[in-house]
Each structure stands twice: as structure tokens, then as C-alpha cells.
Protein backbone atom coordinates (compact mmCIF):
# COMPACT_ATOMS: atom_id res chain seq x y z
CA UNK A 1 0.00 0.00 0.00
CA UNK A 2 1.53 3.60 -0.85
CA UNK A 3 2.15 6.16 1.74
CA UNK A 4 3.67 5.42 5.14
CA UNK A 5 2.38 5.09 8.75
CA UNK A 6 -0.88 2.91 9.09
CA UNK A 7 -4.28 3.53 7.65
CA UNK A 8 -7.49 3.79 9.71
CA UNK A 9 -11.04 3.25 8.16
CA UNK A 10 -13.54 6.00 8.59
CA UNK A 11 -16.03 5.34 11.70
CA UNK A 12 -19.33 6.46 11.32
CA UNK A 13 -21.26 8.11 14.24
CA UNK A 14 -25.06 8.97 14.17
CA UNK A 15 -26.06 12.25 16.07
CA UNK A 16 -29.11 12.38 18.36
CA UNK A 17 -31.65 14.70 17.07
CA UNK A 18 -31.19 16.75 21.02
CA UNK A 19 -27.68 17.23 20.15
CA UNK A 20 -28.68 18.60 16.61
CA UNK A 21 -31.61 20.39 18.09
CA UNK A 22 -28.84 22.14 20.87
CA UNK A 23 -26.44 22.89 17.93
CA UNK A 24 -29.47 24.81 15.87
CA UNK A 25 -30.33 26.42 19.09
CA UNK A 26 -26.88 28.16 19.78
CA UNK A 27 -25.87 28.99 16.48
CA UNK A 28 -29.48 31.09 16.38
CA UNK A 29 -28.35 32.70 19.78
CA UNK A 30 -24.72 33.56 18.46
CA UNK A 31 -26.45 35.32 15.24
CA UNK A 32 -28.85 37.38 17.48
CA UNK A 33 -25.96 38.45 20.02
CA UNK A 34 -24.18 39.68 16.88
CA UNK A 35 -27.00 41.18 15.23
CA UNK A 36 -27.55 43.14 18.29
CA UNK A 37 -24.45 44.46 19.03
CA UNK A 38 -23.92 45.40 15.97
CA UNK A 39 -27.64 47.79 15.69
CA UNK A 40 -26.15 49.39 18.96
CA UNK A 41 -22.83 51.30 17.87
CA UNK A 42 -23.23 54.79 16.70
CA UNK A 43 -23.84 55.29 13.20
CA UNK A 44 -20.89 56.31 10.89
CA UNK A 45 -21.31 59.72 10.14
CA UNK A 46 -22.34 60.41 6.40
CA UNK A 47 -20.06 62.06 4.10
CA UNK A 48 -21.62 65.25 2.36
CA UNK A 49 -21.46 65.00 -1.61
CA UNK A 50 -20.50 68.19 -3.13
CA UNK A 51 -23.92 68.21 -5.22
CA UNK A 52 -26.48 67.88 -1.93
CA UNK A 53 -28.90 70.10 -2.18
CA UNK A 54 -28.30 73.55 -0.30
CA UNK A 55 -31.54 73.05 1.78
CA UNK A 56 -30.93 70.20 3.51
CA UNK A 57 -28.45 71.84 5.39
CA UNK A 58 -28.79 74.83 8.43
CA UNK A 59 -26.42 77.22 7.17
CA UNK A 60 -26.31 80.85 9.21
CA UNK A 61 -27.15 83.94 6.93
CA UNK A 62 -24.61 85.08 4.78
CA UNK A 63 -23.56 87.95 2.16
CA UNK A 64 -23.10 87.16 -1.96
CA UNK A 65 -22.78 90.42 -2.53
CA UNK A 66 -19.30 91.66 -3.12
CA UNK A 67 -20.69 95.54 -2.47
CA UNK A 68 -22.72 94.30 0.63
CA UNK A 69 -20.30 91.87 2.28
CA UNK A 70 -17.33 94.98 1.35
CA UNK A 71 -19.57 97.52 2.87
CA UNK A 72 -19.89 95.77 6.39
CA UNK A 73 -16.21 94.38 6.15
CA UNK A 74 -14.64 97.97 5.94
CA UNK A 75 -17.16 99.52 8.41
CA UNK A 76 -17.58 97.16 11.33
CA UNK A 77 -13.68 95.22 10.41
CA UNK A 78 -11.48 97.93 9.10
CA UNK A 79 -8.42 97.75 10.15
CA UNK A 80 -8.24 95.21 13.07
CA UNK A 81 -5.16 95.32 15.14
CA UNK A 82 -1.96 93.56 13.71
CA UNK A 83 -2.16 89.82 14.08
CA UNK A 84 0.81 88.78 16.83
CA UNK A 85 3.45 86.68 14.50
CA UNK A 86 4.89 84.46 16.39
CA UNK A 87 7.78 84.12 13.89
CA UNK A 88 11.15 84.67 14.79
CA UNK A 89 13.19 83.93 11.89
CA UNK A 90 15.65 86.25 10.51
CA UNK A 91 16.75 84.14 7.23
CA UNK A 92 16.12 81.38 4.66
CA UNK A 93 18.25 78.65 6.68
CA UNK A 94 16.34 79.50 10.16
CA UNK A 95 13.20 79.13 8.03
CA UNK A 96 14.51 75.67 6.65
CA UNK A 97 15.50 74.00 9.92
CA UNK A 98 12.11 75.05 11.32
CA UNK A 99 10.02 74.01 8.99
CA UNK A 100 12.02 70.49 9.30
CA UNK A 101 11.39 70.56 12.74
CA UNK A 102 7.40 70.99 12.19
CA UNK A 103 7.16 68.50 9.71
CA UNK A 104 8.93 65.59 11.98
CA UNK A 105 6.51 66.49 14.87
CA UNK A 106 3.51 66.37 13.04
CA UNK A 107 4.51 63.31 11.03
CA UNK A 108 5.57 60.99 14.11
CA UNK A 109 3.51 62.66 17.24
CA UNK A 110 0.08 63.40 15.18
CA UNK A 111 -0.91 59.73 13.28
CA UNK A 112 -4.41 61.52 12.68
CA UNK A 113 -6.33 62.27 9.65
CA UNK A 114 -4.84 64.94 7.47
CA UNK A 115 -5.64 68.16 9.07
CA UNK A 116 -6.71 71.19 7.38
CA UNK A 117 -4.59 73.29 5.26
CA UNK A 118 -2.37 75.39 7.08
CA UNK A 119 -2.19 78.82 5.65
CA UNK A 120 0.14 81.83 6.60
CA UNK A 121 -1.26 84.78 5.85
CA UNK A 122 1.17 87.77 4.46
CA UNK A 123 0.33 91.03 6.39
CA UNK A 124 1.41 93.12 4.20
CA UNK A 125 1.21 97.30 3.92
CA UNK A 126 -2.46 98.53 3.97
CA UNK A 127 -1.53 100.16 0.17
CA UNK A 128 -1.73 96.85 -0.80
CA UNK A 129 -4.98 95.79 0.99
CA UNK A 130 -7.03 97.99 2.73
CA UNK A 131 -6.26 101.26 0.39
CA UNK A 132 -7.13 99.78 -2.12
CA UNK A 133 -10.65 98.26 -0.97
CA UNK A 134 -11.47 101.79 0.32
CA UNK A 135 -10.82 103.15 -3.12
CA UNK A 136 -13.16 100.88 -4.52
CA UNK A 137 -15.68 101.47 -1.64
CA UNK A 138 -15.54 105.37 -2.03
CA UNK A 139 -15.41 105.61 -5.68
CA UNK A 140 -17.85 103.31 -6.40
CA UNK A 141 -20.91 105.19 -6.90
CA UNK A 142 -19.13 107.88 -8.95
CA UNK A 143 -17.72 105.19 -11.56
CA UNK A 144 -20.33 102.76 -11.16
CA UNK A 145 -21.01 103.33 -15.21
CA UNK A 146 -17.25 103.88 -15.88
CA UNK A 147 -16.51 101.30 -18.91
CA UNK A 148 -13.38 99.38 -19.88
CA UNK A 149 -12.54 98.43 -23.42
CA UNK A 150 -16.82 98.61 -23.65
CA UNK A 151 -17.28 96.74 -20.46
CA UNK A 152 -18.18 98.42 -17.14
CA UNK A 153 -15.16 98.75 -14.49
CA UNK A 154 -16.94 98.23 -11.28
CA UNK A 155 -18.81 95.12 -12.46
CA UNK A 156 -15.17 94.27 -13.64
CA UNK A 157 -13.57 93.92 -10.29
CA UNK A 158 -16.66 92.34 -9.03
CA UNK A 159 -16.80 89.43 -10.84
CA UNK A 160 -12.89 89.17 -10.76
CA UNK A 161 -13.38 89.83 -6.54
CA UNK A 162 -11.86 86.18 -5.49
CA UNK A 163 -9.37 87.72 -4.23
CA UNK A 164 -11.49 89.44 -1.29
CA UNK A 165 -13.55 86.33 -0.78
CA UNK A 166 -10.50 84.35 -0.08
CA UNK A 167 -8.85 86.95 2.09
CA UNK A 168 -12.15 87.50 4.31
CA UNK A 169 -12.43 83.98 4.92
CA UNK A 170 -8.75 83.61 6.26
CA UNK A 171 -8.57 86.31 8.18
CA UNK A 172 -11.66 86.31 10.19
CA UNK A 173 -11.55 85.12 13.70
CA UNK A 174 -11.90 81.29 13.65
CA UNK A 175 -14.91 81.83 15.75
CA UNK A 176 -17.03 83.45 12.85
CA UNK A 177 -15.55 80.61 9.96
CA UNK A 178 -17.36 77.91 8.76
CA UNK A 179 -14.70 76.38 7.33
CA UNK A 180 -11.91 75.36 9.56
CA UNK A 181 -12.02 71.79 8.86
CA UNK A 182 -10.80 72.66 5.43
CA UNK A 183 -8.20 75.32 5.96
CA UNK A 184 -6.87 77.20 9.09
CA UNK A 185 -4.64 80.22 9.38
CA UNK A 186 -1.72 80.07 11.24
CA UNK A 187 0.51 83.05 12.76
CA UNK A 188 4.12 81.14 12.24
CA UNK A 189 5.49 80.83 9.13
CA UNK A 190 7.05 77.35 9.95
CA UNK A 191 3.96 75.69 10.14
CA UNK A 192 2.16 77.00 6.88
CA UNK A 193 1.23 74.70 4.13
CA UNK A 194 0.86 77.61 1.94
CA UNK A 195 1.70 81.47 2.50
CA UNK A 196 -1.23 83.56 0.53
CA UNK A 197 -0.68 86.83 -1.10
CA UNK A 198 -3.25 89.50 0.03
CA UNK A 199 -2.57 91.68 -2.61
CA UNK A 200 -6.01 93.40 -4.85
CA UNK A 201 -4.09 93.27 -8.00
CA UNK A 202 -7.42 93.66 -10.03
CA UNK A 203 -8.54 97.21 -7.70
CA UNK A 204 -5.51 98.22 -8.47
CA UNK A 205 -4.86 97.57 -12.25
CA UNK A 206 -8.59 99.38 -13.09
CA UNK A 207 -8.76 102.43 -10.59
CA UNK A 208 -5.50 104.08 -10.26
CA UNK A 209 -3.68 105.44 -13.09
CA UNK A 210 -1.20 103.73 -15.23
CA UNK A 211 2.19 104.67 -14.16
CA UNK A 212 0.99 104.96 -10.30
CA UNK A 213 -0.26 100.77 -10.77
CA UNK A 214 3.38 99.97 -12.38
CA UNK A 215 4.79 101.19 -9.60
CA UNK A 216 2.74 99.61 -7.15
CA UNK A 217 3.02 96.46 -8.61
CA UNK A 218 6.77 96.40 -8.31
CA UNK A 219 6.74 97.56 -4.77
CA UNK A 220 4.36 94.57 -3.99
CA UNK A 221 6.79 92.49 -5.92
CA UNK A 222 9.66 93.22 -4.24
CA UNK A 223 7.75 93.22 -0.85
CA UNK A 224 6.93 89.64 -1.24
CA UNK A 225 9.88 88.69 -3.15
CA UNK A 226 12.26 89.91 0.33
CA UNK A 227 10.39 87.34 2.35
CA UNK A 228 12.59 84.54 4.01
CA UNK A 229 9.68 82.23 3.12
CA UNK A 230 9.67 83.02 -0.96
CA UNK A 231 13.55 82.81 -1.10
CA UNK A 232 13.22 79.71 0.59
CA UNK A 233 10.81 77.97 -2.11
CA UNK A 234 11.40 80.04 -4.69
CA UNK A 235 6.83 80.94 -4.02
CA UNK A 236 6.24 77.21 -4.82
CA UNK A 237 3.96 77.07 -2.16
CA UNK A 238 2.70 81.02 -2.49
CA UNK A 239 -0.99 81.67 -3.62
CA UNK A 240 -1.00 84.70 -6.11
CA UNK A 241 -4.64 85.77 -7.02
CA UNK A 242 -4.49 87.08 -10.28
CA UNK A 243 -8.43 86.49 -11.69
CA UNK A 244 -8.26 88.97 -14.50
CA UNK A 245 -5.88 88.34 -17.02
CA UNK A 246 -4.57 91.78 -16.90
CA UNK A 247 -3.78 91.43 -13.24
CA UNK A 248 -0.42 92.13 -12.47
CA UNK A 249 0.85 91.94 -16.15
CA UNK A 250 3.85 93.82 -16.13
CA UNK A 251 5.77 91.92 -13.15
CA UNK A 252 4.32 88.75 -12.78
CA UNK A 253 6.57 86.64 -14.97
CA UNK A 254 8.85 87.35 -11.67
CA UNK A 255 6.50 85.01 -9.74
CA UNK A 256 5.78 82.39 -12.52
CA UNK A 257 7.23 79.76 -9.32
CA UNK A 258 3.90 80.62 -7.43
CA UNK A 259 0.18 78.97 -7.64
CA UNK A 260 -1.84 81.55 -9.42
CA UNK A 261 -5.65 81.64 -9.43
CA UNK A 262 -6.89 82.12 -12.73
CA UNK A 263 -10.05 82.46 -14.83
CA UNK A 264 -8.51 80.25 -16.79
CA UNK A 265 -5.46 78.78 -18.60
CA UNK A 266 -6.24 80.86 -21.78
CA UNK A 267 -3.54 78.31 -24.30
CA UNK A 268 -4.00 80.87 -27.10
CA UNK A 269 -1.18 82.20 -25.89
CA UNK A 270 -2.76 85.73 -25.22
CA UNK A 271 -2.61 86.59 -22.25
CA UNK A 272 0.02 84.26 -20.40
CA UNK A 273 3.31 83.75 -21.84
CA UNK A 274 4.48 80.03 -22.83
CA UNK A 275 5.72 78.31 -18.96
CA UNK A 276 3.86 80.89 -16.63
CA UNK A 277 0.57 78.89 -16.17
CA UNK A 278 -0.39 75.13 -16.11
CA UNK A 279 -2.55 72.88 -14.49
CA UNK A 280 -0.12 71.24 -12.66
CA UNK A 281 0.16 74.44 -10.91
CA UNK A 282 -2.38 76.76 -11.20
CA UNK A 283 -5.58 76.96 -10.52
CA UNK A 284 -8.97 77.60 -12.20
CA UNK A 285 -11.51 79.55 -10.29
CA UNK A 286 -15.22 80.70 -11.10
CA UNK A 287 -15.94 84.63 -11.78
CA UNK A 288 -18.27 85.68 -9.32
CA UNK A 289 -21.89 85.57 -10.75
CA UNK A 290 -23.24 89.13 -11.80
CA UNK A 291 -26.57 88.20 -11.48
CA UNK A 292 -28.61 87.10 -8.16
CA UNK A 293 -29.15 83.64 -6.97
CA UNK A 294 -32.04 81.84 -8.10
CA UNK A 295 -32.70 79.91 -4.94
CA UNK A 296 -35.22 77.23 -4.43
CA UNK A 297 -38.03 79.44 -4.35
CA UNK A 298 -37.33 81.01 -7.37
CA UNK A 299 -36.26 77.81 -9.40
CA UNK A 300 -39.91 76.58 -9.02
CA UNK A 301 -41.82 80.27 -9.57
CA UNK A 302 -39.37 79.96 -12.88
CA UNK A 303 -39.87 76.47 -14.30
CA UNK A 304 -42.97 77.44 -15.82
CA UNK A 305 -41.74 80.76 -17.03
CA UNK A 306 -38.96 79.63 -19.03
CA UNK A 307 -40.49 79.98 -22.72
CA UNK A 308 -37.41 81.31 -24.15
CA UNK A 309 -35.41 78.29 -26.01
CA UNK A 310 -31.65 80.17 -26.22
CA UNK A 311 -30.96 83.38 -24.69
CA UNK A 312 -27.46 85.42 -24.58
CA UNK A 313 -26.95 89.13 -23.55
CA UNK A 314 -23.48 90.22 -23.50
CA UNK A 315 -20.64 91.82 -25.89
CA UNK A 316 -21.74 90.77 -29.03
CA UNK A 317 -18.10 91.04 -30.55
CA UNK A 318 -14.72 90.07 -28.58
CA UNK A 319 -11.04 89.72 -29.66
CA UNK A 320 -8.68 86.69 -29.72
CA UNK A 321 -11.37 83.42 -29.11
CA UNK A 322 -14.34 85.36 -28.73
CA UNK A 323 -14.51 85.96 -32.25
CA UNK A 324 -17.10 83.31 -32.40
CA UNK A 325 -19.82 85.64 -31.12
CA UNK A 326 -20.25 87.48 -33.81
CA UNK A 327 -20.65 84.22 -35.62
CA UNK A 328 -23.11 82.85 -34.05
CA UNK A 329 -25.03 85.65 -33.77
CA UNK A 330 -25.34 85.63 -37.53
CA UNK A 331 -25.80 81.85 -37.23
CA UNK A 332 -28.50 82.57 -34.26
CA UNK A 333 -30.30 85.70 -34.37
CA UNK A 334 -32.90 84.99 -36.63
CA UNK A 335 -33.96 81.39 -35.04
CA UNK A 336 -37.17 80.94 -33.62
CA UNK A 337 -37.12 81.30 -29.79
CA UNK A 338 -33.87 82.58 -29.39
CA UNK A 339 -32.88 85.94 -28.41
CA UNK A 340 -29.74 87.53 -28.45
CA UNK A 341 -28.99 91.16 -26.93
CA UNK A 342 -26.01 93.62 -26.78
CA UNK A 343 -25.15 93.79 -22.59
CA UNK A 344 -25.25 97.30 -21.61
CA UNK A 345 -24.04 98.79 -18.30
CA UNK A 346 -25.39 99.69 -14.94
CA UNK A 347 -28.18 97.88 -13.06
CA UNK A 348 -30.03 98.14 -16.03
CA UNK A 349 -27.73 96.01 -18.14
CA UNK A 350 -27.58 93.17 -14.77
CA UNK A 351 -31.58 93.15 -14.35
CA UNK A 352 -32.16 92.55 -18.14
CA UNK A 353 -29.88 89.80 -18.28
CA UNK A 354 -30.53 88.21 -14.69
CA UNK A 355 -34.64 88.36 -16.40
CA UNK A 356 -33.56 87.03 -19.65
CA UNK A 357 -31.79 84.36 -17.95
CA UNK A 358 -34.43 83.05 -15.63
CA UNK A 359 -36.98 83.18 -18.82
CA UNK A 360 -35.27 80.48 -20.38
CA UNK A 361 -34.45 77.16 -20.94
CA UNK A 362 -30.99 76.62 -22.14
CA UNK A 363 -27.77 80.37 -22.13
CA UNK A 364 -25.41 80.61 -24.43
CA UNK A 365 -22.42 81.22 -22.97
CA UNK A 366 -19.68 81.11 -25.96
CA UNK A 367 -15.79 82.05 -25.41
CA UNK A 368 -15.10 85.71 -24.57
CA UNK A 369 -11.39 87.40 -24.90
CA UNK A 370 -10.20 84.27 -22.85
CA UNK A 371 -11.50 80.71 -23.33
CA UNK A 372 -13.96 82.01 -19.96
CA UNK A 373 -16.77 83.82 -20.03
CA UNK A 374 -18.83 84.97 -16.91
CA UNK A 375 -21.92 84.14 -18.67
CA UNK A 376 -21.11 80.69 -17.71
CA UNK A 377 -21.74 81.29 -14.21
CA UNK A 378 -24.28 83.74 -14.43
CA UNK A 379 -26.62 80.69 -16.16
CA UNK A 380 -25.09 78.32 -13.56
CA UNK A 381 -26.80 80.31 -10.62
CA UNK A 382 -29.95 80.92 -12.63
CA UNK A 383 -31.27 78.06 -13.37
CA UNK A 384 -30.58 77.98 -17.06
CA UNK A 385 -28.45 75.13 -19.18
CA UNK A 386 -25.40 76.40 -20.10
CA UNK A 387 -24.43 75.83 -23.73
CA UNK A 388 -20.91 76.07 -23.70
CA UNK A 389 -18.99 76.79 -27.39
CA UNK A 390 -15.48 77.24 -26.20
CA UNK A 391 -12.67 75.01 -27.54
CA UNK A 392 -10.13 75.93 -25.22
CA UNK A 393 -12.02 75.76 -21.81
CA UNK A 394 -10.91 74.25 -18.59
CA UNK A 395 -13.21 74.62 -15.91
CA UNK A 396 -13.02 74.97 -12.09
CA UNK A 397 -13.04 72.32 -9.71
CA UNK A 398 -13.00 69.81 -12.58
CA UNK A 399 -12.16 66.54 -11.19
CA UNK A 400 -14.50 67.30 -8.15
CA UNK A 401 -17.89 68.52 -10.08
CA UNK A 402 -19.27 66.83 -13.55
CA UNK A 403 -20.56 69.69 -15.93
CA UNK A 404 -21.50 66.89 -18.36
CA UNK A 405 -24.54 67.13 -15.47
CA UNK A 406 -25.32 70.39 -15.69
CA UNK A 407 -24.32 71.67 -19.14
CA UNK A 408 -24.22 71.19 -22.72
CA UNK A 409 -20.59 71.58 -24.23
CA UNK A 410 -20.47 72.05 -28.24
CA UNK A 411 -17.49 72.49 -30.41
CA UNK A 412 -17.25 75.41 -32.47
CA UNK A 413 -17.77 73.43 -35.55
CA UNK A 414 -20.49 72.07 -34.64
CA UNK A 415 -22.49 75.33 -33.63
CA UNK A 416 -21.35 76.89 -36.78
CA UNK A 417 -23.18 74.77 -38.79
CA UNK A 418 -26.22 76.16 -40.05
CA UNK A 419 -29.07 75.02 -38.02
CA UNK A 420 -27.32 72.61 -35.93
CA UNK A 421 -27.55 73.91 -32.68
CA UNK A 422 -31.40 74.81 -32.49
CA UNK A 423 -32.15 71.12 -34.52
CA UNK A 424 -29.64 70.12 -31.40
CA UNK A 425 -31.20 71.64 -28.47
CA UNK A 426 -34.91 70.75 -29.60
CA UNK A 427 -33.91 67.16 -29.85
CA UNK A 428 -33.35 67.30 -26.20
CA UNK A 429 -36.12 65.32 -24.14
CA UNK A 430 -38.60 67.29 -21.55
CA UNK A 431 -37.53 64.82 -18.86
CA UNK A 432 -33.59 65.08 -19.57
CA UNK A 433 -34.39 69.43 -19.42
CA UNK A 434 -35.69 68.61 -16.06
CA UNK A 435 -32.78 66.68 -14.96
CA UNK A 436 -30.27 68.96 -16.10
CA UNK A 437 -32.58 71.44 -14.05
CA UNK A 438 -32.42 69.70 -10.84
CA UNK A 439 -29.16 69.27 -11.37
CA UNK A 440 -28.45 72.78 -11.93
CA UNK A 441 -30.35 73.15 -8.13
CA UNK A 442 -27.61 71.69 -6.65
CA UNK A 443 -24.68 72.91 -8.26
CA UNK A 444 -25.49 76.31 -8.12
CA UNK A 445 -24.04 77.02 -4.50
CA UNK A 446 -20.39 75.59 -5.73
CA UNK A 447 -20.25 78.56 -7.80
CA UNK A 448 -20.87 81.37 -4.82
CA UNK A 449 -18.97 83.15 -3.07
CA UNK A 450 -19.87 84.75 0.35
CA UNK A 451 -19.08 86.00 3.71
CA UNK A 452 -18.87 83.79 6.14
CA UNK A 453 -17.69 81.04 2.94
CA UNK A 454 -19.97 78.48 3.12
CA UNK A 455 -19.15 74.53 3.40
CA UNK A 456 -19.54 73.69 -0.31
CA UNK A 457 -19.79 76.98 -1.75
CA UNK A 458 -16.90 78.07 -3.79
CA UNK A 459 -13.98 79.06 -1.45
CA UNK A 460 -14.24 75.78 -0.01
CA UNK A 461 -13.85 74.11 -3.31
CA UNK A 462 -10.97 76.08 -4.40
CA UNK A 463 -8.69 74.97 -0.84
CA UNK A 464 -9.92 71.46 -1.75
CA UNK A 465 -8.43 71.86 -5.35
CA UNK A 466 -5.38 73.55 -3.62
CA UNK A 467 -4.82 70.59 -1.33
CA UNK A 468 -4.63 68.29 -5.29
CA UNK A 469 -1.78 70.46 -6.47
């Protein structure tokens, strides 16, 4: 026989049915003890998903308004007393070994979840920063109607204003933010993540006069340029808002090292020279919406209102991209249900398009001088499907939102074509209009920016698109 050792034939043994009956008995006890145990621990938190809908949560009362939230911010919070820094460094290699230090703590005595992003906050000169905000606050009702290159000024630094909402946010007393899960300031420079620029580069560019902005742009330059914490990195990990692409033209090649945030990445080659923005760096943030926002009240008075198929108000001819306009306009202007208007100025020019807007269905919202257009996010926060014709476009918080949810995007070739766009939008079901609708519902507070920022709204997105870099 193979195999060593000896061999033993199997013995069979017949259970009692009360030993079977006592088996059954305790395996049905052992599944109700862990049943029960189980039904008692707490329940695991839910995660919220960036497209929950605004009402569901209690959020205190809070400014969109640029003008408003400015108003109250200079009058009740202007200037408050120089934050203590509790930096003592005196050069680069101090910095260095400090930041070293940090790091090792917070690696070996902290094996936590990632904290929030820990962001040093530049005080720098009040000509930079508060000036400037006062010169806007002072001078706006006098150049309210004030136009640049056909568009008006004031509604210019507006929707270019990320600047302020970041700034706001950051320096309020942690007390007031809603936020500090997501990013904390911190008063010593070896702890900072990131070291943020408060700088109103946009202010600056459109209300003082030409030679007085040059200069102040390469006082600010060297200002932050003489920091131990820029020589260090070279601004690798400095946060630069420069929204409007004219921002800070003439000396920002200086900085190319640092994160901008942009409008967009604008590959035409126009506006940013070859090497000075990418994605790998940069980063894309919304305008802020000219018009109001249709909340959930207003999306349902509107549903039945919206009779108008395609609807654009704006500059009706643009340079560089935005030469398309005037092309589809030909292409669109005699189409039934579609209307198409030349934007004018002043409150006039925001009601008629915010009205426009919320009459209908699906907003055009085709490239402007850069890839971008504001129009975007003005449709966005009404209610109505954008119908993006922009070749060039990157979008913000891509990689965290899905436009393909919310808006149509069309090549340029496409919405040449005669009649394809209208044929394209008709072909479009009632009940997939009513999803992108919804949709639209919930998106709409990623694209606003307030005072205090709101969880979800856009200042929160853009720190969690800082913390991919």
C-alpha cells in the first residue's frame, strides 16, 4: 500500500436529534448576540457629496454680494489690530530647519487624519490691501457706469473679486468661519502649508492710473519677493490671485514659481506667456456671478416661465477666441425662440440679463477674450443650461464637479453649422431638461462666493483643489 504510517477506516457516528436540536439552538443565539451588538454602535457619520442640495443643510445667513459683504467688512472690520506673528526667523536657513522641525513632529507625534490646510497669511502694507478696498468702496458710486474696453469697471472687479472672498475667509476670527475643517490660518510661518498673497491686484490695475499701478506692482513684488519664506521655495507654495488676465501683467513673470488663481489657462497664448501657467500648478476659479441667486423658491416660480429656447446678452463682438460671437449671432439671431442682446451697463444692463436668464431654458455662454466667459456662471446660478462653445475651456473644480450634469458643451464646428444647434437643443427630451434642471439646483451654491464662505460653496472648493496640487 503507498504512503507510510498505518491507515485507519472511517467510523461512522449517528447524532441524536437533542444534540442537533442544541447545535441549531446556539448557532441562532450567536447570530442574534451579533445582530444586536452590531444595531447598537453609533452610526458612521455620512459624508456630504458636493452636489447635496443647499436646503438640507442649516447654514447661518450670509452675504453674496461683493458691495454688501465689502460695505460691512470695511465699516464694522477695518483695520483690526496687527495679528501677533509668532515668527522669529531672521533668514532662509532658520526658516529651513524650522520648517524640518514641524514637519517631523507632526509626522511621528500626530498619526491623525490629514488636518486642514495650514495657511500663513502675508500682512502686508495697507496700500496693498485695505487702500485699495477703500478706493473701490468710495469711488464706487461715482464710476459705477465707468466702462473698460466697452465693459463696465466696477462690475469688472466684481466678478474678478476672489481675491477678497478668499482673504475675508482667512482672516476672520476662527470663531465666525465655517470652514476650519478645510483650511486654518496660522501666525508662524514654519507651520504654513501655503503662504497667501493678500494683494487686490485687479482694484488696483482698473482704478488708479497707469504709471501709479506699475509702480505699485513692483513695490508689492519686491515686498513679497524679500520674504525669508519666498527665497526659501522660490513661491512654490505662495498663492498669487491674479483672476483677471490683466492682473499684475507687467511683473508677474517674476512670480511664474507661485500657484496663481486664474479664470482660466487661456492656451491661445494671449494673455500668459508660454511656462507661466499650467494645471499642474495653477488653478482655475469661477468669476463671481453678476446676477442674483435663483434659490429654491425662485427655481420653481421659474420652471414654468422659461419659454425662451436660447438666450445670450453680453458683448456681441470680442477679440482673440471670442470671435465666435459674432458668428453665431449671424448663425442665431434669426432662429425661432432665441434671443440675443447687446449687454449694456449699470443695473439696467444686470436686471435685463438676470430676467432674460431666468426666462429660459438653455444660455449661451460662448468664449469671450479668454476661453472664460462669466456668462457661464451667471446661467449656472440661474437656473438655465449652459451651452458652452469654447474650444479651449478648462473649468473649475473639474475633477471634483461633472458639468456633463449640468451643461451642454459644443465644439465650435459644430455650432457653426447652419441650423445645428437649435435642430440640437430641440432634440433634447422634456424629462432630460428637467434633470439637467435639478441638477443645476444643486450645483449652483459651488459657484458662490460669500461672507462667512460656506461649506460647499466656492472658497471651499478652491482649498480642496489647492490641497490636489
Amino acid at each position: 500500500m503507498a504512503g507510510g504510517g498505518r491507515q485507519y477506516p472511517l467510523k461512522t457516528t449517528t447524532r441524536s436529534p437533542i444534540f442537533i436540536f442544541t447545535l441549531a439552538f446556539l448557532a441562532l443565539f450567536l447570530l442574534y448576540f451579533i445582530f444586536s451588538s452590531h444595531s447598537s454602535q453609533p452610526p458612521v457619520p455620512l459624508t456630504i457629496h458636493p452636489s447635496q442640495n443647499p436646503t438640507t443643510f442649516n447654514l447661518p445667513k450670509a452675504d453674496y454680494s461683493f458691495v454688501v459683504s465689502l460695505e460691512k467688512f470695511l465699516t464694522t472690520k477695518s483695520p483690526p489690530p496687527p495679528e501677533p506673528d509668532d515668527t522669529d526667523l531672521q533668514d532662509v536657513s532658520n526658516l529651513d530647519d524650522s520648517v524640518w522641525i514641524a514637519e517631523t513632529r507632526r509626522l511621528y507625534d500626530h498619526p491623525s487624519p490629514p488636518p486642514p490646510l495650514r495657511v500663513y497669511v502675508y500682512q502686508m502694507p495697507s496700500r496693498f490691501t485695505y487702500d485699495l478696498l477703500w478706493l473701490f468702496r468710495n469711488t464706487y458710486r461715482d464710476t459705477s457706469n465707468l466702462t473698460s474696453n466697452g465693459s463696465p469697471v466696477h462690475r469688472l472687479i466684481e466678478q474678478h473679486s476672489i481675491d477678497y472672498w478668499l482673504w475675508a475667509d482667512l482672516i476672520a476670527p476662527q470663531s465666525e468661519r465655517l470652514l476650519r475643517n478645510v483650511v486654518v490660518r496660522v501666525h508662524r510661518q514654519e507651520e504654513a502649508d501655503l503662504f497667501y498673497i493678500p494683494f487686490f491686484t485687479t482694484i488696483s490695475f482698473f482704478l488708479l492710473e497707469k504709471q501709479h499701478c506699475k509702480a505699485l506692482y513692483r513695490e508689492a513684488l519686491k515686498w513679497v519677493t524679500d520674504q525669508p519664506a519666498w527665497k526659501r521655495s522660490e513661491g512654490r507654495d505662495h498663492i498669487l490671485p491674479v483672476h483677471h488676465p490683466w492682473s499684475f501683467k507687467s511683473v508677474r513673470r517674476y512670480m511664474k514659481n507661485a500657484i496663481w488663481l486664474l479664470p482660466d489657462m487661456d492656451s491661445t497664448g494671449n494673455w500668459y506667456k508660454p511656462g507661466q501657467v499650467y494645471l499642474e500648478k495653477d488653478l482655475i476659479l469661477p468669476y463671481v456671478p453678476n446676477v442674483d441667486f435663483c434659490d429654491s423658491k425662485c427655481f420653481s416660480e421659474t420652471q414654468s416661465k422659461r419659454t425662451t429656447l436660447l438666450f445670450f446678452r453680453g458683448r456681441l463682438k470680442r477679440n482673440a477666441g471670442g470671435k465666435i460671437r459674432a458668428k453665431l449671432v449671424t448663425e442665431l439671431s434669426s432662429a425661432e425662440g432665441v434671443v440675443i442682446e447687446e449687454g449694456t451697463a449699470g443695473e439696467g444692463g444686470k436686471a435685463a440679463a438676470q430676467s432674460g436668464m431666468r426666462k429660459s431654458v438653455y444660455c449661451l455662454s460662448p468664449a469671450g477674450d479668454t476661453p472664460s466667459s462669466a456668462r457661464l456662471f451667471d446661467a449656472i446660478v440661474s437656473g438655465c443650461i449652459p451651452v458652452i462653445v469654447s474650444d479651449e475651456l478648462e473649468l473649475p473644480f473639474e475633477g471634483i464637479l461633472d458639468y456633463r450634469k449640468i451643461a451642454l458643451l459644443v465644439s465650435s464646428a459644430d455650432a457653426l453649422q447652419p441650423g445645428w444647434l437649435i435642430s440640437f437643443l430641440r432634440s433634447i427630451s422634456p424629462s432630460q431638461v428637467r434633470e439637467f434642471q435639478s441638477n443645476l439646483a444643486k450645483y449652483s451654491r459651488h459657484f458662490l462666493y460669500s461672507h462667512p464662505a460656506q461649506p460647499l460653496g466656492a472658497e471651499d472648493l478652491a482649498w480642496r483643489m489647492v490641497f490636489r496640487l
